[in-house]
PDB file of N, CA and C in Angstrom:
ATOM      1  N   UNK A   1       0.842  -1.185   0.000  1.00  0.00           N
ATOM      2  CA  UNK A   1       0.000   0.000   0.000  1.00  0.00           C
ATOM      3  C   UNK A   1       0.884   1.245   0.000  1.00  0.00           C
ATOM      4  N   UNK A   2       0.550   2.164  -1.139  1.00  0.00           N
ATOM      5  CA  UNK A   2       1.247   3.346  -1.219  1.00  0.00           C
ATOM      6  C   UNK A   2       0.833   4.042   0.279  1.00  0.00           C
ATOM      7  N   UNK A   3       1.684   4.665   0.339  1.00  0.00           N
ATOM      8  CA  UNK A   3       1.155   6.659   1.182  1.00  0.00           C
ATOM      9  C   UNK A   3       1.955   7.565   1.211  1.00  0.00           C
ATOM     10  N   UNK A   4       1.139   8.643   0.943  1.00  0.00           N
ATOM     11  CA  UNK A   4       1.954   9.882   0.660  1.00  0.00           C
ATOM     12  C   UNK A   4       1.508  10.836   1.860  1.00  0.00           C
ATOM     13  N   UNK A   5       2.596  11.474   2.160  1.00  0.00           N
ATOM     14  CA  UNK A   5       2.764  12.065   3.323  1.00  0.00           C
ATOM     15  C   UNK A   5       4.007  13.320   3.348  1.00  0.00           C
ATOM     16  N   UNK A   6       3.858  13.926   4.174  1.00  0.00           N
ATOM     17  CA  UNK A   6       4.482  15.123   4.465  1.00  0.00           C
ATOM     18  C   UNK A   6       5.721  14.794   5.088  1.00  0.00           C
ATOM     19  N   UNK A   7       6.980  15.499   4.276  1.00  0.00           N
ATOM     20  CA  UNK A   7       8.217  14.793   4.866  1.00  0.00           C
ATOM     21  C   UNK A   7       8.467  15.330   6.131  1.00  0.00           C
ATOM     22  N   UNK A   8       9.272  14.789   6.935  1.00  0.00           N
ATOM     23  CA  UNK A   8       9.802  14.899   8.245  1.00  0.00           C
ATOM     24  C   UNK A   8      10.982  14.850   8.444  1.00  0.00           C
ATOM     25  N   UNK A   9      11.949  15.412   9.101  1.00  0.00           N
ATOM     26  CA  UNK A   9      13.554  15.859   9.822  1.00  0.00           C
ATOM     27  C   UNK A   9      14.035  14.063   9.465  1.00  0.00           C
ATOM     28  N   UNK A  10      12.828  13.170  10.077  1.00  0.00           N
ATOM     29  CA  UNK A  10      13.784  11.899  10.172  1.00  0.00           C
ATOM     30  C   UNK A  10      13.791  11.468   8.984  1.00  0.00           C
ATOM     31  N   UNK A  11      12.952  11.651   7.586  1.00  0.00           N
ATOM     32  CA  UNK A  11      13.502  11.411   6.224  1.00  0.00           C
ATOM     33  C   UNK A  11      14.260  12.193   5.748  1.00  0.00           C
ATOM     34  N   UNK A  12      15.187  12.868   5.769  1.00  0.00           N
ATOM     35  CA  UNK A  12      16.262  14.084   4.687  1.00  0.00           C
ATOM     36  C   UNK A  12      17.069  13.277   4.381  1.00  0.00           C
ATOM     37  N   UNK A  13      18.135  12.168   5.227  1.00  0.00           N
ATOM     38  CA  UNK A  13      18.853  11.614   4.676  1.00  0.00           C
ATOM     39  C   UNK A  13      18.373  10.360   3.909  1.00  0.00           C
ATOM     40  N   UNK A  14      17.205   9.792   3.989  1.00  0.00           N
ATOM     41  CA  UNK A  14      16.785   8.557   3.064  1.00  0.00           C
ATOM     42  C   UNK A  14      16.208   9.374   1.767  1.00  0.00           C
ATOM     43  N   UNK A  15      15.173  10.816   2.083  1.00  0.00           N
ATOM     44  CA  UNK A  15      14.979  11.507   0.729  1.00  0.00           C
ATOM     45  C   UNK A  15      16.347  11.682  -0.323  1.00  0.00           C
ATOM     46  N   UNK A  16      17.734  12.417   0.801  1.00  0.00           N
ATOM     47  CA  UNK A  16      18.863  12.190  -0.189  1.00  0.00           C
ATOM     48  C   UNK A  16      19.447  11.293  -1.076  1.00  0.00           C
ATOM     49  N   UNK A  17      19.342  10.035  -0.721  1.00  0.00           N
ATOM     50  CA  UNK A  17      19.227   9.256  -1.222  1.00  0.00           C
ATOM     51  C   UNK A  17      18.604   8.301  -2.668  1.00  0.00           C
ATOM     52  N   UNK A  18      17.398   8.802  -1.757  1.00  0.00           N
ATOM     53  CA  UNK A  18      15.971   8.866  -2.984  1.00  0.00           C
ATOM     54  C   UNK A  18      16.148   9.148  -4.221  1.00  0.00           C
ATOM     55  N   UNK A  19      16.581  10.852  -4.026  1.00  0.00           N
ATOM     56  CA  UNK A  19      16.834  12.084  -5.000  1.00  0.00           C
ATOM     57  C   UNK A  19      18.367  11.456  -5.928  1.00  0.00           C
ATOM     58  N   UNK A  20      19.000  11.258  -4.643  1.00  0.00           N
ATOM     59  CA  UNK A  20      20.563  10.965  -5.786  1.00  0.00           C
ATOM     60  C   UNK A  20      20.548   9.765  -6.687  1.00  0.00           C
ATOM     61  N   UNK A  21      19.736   8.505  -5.905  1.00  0.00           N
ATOM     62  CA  UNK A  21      19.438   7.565  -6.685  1.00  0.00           C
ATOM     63  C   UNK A  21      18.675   7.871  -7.782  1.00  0.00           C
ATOM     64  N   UNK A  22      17.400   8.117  -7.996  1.00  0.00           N
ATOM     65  CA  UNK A  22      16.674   8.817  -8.528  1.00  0.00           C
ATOM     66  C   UNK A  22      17.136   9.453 -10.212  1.00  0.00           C
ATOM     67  N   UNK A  23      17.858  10.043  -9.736  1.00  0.00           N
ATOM     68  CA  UNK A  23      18.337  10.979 -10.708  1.00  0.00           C
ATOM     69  C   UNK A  23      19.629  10.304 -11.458  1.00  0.00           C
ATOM     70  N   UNK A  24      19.968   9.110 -10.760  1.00  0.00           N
ATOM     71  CA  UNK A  24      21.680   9.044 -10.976  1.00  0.00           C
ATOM     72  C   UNK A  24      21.670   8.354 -12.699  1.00  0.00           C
ATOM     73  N   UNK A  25      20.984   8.169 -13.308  1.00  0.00           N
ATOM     74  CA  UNK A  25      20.814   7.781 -14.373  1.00  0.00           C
ATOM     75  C   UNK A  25      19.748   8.137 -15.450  1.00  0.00           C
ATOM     76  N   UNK A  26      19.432   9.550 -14.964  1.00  0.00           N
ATOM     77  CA  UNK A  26      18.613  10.344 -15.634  1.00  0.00           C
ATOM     78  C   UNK A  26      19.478  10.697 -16.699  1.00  0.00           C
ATOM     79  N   UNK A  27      18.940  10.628 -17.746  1.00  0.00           N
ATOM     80  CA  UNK A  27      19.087  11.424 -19.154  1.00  0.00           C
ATOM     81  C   UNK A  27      19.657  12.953 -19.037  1.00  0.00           C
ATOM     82  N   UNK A  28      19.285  13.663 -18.286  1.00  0.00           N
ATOM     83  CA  UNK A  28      19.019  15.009 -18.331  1.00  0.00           C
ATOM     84  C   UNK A  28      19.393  15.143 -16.606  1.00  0.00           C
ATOM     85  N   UNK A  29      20.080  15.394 -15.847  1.00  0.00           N
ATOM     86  CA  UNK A  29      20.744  15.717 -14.730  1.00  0.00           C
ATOM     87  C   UNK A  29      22.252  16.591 -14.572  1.00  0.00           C
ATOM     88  N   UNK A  30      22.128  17.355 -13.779  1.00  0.00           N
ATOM     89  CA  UNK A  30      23.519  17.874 -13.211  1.00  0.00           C
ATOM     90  C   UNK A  30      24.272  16.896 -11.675  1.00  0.00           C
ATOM     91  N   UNK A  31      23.640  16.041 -11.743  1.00  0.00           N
ATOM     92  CA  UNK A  31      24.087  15.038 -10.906  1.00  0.00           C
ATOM     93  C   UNK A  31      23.727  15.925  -9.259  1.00  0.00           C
ATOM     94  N   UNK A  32      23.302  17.098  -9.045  1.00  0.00           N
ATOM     95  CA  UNK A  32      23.049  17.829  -7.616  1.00  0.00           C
ATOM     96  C   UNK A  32      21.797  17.806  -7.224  1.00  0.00           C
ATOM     97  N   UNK A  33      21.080  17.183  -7.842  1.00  0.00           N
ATOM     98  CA  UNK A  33      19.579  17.757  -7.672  1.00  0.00           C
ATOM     99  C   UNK A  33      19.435  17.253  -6.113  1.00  0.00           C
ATOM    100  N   UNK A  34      20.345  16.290  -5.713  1.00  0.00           N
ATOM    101  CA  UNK A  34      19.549  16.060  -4.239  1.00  0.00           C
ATOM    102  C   UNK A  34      20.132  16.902  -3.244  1.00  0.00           C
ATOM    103  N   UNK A  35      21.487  17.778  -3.476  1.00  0.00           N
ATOM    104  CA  UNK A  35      22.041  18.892  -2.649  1.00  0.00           C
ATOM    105  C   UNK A  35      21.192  20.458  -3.458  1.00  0.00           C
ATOM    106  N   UNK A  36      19.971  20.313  -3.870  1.00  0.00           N
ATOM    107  CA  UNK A  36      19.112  21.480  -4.048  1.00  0.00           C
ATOM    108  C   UNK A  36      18.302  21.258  -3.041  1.00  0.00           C
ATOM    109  N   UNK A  37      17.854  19.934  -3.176  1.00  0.00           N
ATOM    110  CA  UNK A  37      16.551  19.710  -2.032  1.00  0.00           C
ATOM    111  C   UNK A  37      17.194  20.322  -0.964  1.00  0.00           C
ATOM    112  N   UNK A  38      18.558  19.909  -0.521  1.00  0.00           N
ATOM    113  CA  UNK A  38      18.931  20.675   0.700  1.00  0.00           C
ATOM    114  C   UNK A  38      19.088  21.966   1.199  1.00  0.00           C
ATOM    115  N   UNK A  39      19.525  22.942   0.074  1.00  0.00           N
ATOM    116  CA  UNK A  39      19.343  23.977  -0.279  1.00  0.00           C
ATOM    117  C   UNK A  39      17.948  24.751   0.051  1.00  0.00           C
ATOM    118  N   UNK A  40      17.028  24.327  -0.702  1.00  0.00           N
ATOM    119  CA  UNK A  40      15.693  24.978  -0.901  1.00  0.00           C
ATOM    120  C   UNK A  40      15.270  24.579   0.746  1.00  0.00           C
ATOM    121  N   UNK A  41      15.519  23.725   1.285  1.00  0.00           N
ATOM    122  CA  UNK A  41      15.222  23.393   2.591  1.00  0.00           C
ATOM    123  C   UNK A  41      15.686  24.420   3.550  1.00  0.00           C
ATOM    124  N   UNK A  42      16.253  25.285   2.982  1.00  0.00           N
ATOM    125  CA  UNK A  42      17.094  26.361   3.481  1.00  0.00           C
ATOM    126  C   UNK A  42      16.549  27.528   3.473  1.00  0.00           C
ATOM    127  N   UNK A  43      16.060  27.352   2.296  1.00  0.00           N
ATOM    128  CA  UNK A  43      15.243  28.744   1.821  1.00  0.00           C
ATOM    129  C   UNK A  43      14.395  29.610   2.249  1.00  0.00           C
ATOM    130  N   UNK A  44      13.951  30.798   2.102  1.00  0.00           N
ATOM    131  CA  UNK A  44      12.717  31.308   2.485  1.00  0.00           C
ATOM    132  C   UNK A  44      11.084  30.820   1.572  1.00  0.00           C
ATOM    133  N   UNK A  45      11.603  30.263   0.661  1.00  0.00           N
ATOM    134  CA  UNK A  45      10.918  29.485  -0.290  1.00  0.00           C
ATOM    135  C   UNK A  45      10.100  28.199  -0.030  1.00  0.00           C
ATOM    136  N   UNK A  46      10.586  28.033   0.847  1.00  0.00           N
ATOM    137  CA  UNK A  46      10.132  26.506   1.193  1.00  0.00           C
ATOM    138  C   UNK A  46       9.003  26.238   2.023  1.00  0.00           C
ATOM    139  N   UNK A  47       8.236  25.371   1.724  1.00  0.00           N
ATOM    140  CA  UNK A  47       7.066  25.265   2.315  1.00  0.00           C
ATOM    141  C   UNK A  47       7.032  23.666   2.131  1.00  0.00           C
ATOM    142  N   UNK A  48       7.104  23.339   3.991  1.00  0.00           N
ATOM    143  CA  UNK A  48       6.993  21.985   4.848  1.00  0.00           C
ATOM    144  C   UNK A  48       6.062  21.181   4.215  1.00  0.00           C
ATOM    145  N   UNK A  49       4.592  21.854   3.901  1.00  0.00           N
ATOM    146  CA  UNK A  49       3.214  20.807   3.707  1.00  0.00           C
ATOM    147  C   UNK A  49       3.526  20.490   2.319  1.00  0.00           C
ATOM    148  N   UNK A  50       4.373  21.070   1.180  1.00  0.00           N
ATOM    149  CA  UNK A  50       4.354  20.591  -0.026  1.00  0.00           C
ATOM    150  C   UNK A  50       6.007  20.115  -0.507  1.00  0.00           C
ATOM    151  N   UNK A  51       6.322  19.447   0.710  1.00  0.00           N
ATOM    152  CA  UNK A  51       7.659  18.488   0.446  1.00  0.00           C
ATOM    153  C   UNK A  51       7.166  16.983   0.965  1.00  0.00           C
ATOM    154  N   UNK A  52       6.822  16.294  -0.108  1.00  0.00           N
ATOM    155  CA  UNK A  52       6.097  14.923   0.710  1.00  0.00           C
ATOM    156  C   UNK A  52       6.659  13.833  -0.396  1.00  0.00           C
ATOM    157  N   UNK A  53       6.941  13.063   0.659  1.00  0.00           N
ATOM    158  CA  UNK A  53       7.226  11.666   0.360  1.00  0.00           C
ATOM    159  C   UNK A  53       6.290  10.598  -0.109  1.00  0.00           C
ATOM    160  N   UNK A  54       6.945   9.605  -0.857  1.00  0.00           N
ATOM    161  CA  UNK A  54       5.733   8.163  -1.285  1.00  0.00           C
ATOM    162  C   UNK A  54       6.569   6.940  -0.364  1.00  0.00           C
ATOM    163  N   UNK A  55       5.870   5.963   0.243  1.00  0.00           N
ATOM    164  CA  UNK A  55       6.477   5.355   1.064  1.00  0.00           C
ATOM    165  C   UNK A  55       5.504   4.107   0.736  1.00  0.00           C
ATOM    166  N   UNK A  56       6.696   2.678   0.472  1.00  0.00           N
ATOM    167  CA  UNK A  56       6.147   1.949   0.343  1.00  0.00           C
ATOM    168  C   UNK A  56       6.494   0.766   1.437  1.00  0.00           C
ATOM    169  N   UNK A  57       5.942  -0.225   1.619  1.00  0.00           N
ATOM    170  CA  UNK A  57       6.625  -0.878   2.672  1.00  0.00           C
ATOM    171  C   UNK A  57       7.553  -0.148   3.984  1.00  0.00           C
ATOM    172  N   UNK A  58       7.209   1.189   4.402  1.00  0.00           N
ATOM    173  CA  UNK A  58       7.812   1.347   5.405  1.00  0.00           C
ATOM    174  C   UNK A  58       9.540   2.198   4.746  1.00  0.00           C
ATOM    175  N   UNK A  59       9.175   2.330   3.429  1.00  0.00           N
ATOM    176  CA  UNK A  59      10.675   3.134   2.635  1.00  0.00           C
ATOM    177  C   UNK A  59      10.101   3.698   1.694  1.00  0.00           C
ATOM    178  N   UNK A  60      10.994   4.787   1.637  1.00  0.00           N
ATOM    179  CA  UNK A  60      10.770   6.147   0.794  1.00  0.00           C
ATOM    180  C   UNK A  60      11.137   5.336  -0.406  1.00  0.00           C
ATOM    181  N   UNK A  61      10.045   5.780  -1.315  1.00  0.00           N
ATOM    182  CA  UNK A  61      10.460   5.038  -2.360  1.00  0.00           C
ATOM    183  C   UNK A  61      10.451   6.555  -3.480  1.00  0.00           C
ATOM    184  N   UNK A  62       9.576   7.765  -3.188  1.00  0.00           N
ATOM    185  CA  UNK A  62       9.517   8.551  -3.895  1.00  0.00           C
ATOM    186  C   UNK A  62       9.157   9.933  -2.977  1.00  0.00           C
ATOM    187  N   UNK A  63       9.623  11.193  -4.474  1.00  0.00           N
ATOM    188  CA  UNK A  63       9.802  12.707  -3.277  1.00  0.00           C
ATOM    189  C   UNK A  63       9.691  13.592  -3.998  1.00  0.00           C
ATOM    190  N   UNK A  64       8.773  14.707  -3.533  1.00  0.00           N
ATOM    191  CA  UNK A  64       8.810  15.420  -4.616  1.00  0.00           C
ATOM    192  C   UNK A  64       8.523  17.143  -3.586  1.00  0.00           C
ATOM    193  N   UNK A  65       9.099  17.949  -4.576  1.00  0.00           N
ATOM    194  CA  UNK A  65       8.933  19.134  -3.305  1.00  0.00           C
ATOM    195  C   UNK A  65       8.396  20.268  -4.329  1.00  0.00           C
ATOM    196  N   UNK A  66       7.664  21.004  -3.929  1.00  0.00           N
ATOM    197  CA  UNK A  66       7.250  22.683  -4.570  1.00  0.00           C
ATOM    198  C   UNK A  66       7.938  23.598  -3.692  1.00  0.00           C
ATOM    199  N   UNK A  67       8.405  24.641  -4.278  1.00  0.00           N
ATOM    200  CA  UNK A  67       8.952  25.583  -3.771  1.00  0.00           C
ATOM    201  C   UNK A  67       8.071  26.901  -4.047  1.00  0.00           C
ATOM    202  N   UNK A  68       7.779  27.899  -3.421  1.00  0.00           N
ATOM    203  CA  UNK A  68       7.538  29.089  -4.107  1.00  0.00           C
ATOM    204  C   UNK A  68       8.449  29.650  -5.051  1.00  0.00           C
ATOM    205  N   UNK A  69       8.258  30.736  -6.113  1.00  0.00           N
ATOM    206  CA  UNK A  69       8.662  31.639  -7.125  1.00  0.00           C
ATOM    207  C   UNK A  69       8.303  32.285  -7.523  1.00  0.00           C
ATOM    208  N   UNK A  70       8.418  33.707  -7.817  1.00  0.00           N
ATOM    209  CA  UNK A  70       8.575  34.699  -8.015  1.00  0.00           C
ATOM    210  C   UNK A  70       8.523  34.872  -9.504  1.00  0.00           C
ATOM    211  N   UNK A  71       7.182  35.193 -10.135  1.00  0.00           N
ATOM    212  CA  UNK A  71       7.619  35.490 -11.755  1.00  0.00           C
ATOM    213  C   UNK A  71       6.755  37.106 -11.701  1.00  0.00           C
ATOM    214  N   UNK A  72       7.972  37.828 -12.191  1.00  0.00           N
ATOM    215  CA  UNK A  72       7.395  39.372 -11.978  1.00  0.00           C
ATOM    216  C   UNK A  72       6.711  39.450 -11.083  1.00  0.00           C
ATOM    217  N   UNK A  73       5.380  39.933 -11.131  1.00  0.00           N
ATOM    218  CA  UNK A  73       4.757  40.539  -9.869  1.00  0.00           C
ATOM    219  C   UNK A  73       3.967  39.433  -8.964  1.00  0.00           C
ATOM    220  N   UNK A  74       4.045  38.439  -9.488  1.00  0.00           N
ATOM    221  CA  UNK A  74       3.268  36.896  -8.868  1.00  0.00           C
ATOM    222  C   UNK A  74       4.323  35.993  -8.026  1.00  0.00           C
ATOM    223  N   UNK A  75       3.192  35.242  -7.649  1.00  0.00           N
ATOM    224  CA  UNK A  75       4.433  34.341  -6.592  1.00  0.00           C
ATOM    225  C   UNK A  75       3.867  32.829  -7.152  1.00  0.00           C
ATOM    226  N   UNK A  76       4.052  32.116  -7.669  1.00  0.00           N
ATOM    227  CA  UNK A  76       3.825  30.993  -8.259  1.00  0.00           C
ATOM    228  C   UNK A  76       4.342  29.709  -7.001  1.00  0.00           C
ATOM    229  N   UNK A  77       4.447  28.385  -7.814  1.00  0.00           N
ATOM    230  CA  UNK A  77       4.614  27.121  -7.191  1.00  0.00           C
ATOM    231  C   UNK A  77       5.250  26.716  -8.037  1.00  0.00           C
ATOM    232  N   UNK A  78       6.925  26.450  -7.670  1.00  0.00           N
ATOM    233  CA  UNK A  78       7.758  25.531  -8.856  1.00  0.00           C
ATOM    234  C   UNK A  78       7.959  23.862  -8.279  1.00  0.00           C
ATOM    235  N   UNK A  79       7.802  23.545  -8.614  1.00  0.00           N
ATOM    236  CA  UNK A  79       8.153  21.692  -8.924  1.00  0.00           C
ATOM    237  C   UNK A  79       9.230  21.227  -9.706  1.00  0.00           C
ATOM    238  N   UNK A  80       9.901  21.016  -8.064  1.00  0.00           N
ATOM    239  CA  UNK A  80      11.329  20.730  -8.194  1.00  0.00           C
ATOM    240  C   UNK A  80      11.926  20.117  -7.220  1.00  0.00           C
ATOM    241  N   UNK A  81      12.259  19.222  -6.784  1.00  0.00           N
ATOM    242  CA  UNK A  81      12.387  18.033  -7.934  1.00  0.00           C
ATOM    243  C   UNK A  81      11.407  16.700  -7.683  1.00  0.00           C
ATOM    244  N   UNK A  82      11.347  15.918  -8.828  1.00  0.00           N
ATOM    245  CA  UNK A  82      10.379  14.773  -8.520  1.00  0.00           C
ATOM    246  C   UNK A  82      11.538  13.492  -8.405  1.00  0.00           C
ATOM    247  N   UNK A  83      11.504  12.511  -7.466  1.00  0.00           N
ATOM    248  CA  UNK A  83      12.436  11.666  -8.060  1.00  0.00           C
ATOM    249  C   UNK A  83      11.639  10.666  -7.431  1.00  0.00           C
ATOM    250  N   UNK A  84      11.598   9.141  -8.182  1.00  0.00           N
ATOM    251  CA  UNK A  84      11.291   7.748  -7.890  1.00  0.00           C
ATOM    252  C   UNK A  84      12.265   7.160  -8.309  1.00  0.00           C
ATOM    253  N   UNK A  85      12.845   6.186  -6.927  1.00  0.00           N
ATOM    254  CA  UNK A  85      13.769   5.125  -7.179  1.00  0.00           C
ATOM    255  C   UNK A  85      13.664   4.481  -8.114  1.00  0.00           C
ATOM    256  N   UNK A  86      14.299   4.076  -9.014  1.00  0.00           N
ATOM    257  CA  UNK A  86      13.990   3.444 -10.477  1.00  0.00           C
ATOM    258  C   UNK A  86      13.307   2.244 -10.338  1.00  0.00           C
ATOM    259  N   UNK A  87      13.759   1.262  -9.517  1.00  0.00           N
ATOM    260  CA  UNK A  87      12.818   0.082  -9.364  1.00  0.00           C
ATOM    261  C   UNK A  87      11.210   0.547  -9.087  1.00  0.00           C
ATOM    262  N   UNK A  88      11.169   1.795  -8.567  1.00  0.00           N
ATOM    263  CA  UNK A  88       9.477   1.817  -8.126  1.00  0.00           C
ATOM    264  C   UNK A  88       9.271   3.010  -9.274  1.00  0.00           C
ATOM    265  N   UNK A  89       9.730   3.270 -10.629  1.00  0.00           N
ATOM    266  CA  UNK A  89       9.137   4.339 -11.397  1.00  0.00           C
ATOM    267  C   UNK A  89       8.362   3.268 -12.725  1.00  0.00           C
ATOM    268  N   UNK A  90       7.266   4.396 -13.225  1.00  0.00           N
ATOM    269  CA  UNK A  90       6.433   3.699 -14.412  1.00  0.00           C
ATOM    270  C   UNK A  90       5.207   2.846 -13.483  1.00  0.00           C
ATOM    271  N   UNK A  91       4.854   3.218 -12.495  1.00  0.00           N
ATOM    272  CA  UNK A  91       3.825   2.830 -10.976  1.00  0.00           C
ATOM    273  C   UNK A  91       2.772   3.736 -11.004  1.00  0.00           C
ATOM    274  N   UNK A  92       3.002   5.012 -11.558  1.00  0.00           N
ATOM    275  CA  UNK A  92       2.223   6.052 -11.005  1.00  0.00           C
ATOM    276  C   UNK A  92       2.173   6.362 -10.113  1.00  0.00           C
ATOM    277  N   UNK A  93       3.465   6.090  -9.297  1.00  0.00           N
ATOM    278  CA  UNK A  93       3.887   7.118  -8.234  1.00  0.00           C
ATOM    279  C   UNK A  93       4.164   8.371  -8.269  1.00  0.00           C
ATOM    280  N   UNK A  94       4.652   8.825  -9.353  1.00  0.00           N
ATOM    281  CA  UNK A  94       4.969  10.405  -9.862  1.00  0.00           C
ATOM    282  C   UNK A  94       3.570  11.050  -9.801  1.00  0.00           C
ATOM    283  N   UNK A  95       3.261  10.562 -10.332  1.00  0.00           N
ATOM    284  CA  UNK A  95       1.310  10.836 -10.602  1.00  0.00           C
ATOM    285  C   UNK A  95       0.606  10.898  -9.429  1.00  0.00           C
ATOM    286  N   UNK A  96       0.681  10.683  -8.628  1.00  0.00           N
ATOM    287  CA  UNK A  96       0.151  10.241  -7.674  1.00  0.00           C
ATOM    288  C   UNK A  96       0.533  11.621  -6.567  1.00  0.00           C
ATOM    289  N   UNK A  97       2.446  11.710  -6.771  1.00  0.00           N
ATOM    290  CA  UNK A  97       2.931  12.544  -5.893  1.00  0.00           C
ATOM    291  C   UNK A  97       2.372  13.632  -6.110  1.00  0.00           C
ATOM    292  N   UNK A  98       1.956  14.344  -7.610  1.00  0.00           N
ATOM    293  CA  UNK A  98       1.913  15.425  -8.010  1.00  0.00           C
ATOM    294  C   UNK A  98       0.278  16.169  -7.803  1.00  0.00           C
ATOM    295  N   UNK A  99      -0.222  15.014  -7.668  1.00  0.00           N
ATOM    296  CA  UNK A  99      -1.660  14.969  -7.379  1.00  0.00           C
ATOM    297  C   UNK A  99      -1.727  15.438  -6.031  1.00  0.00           C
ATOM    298  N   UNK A 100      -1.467  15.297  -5.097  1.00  0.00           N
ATOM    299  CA  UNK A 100      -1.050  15.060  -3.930  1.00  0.00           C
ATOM    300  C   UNK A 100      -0.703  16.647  -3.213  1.00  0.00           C
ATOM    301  N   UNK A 101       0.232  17.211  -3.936  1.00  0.00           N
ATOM    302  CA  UNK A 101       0.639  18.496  -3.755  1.00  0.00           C
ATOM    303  C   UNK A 101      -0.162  19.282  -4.515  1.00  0.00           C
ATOM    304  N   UNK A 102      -1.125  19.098  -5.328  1.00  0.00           N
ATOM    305  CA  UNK A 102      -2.134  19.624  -6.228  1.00  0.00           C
ATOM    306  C   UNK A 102      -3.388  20.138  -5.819  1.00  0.00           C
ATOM    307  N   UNK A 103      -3.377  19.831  -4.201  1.00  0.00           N
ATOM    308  CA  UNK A 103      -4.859  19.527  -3.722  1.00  0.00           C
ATOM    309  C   UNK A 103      -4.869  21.249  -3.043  1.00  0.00           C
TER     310      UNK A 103
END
């Protein structure tokens, strides 16, 4: 059984993970995306309720975070970054995550 949930202090280092795995064989990567998550975690940008995890069996299997942004005079929602461990992607876990933060 999937669940998606709001990340917590005690996932950052399994999300890092997540993210570096995640990405580590992406097509299209700068190989940092999981030292942004840390970053933006930093930020004034960041907002707790829309950094949430997919957890399957008791492990992060997927993560996805919105940040606020700034386009001219608006403040938007960027989506950045999504990552699913490769064994758990093509699930509709992405789908699922994005839905999720959508509400």
């Amino acid at each position: 059984m999937l669940e998606i949930r709001q990340e917590n202090k005690k996932d950052y280092k399994e999300v890092y993970n997540v993210i570096k795995t995640a990405f580590g064989t992406a097509e299209h990567c700068d190989g940092n995306e999981q030292d942004l998550v840390v970053a933006l975690r930093d930020s004034d940008n960041f907002i707790p309720e829309l950094s949430l995890v997919a957890v399957q069996n008791d492990k992060i299997v997927g993560y996805i975070l919105f940040t606020k942004i700034e386009i001219g005079e608006y403040e938007e929602l960027a989506l950045a970054p999504l990552g699913i461990l490769p064994e758990y992607q093509k699930q509709g876990i992405g789908t699922k995550l994005i839905e999720e933060g959508d509400k």
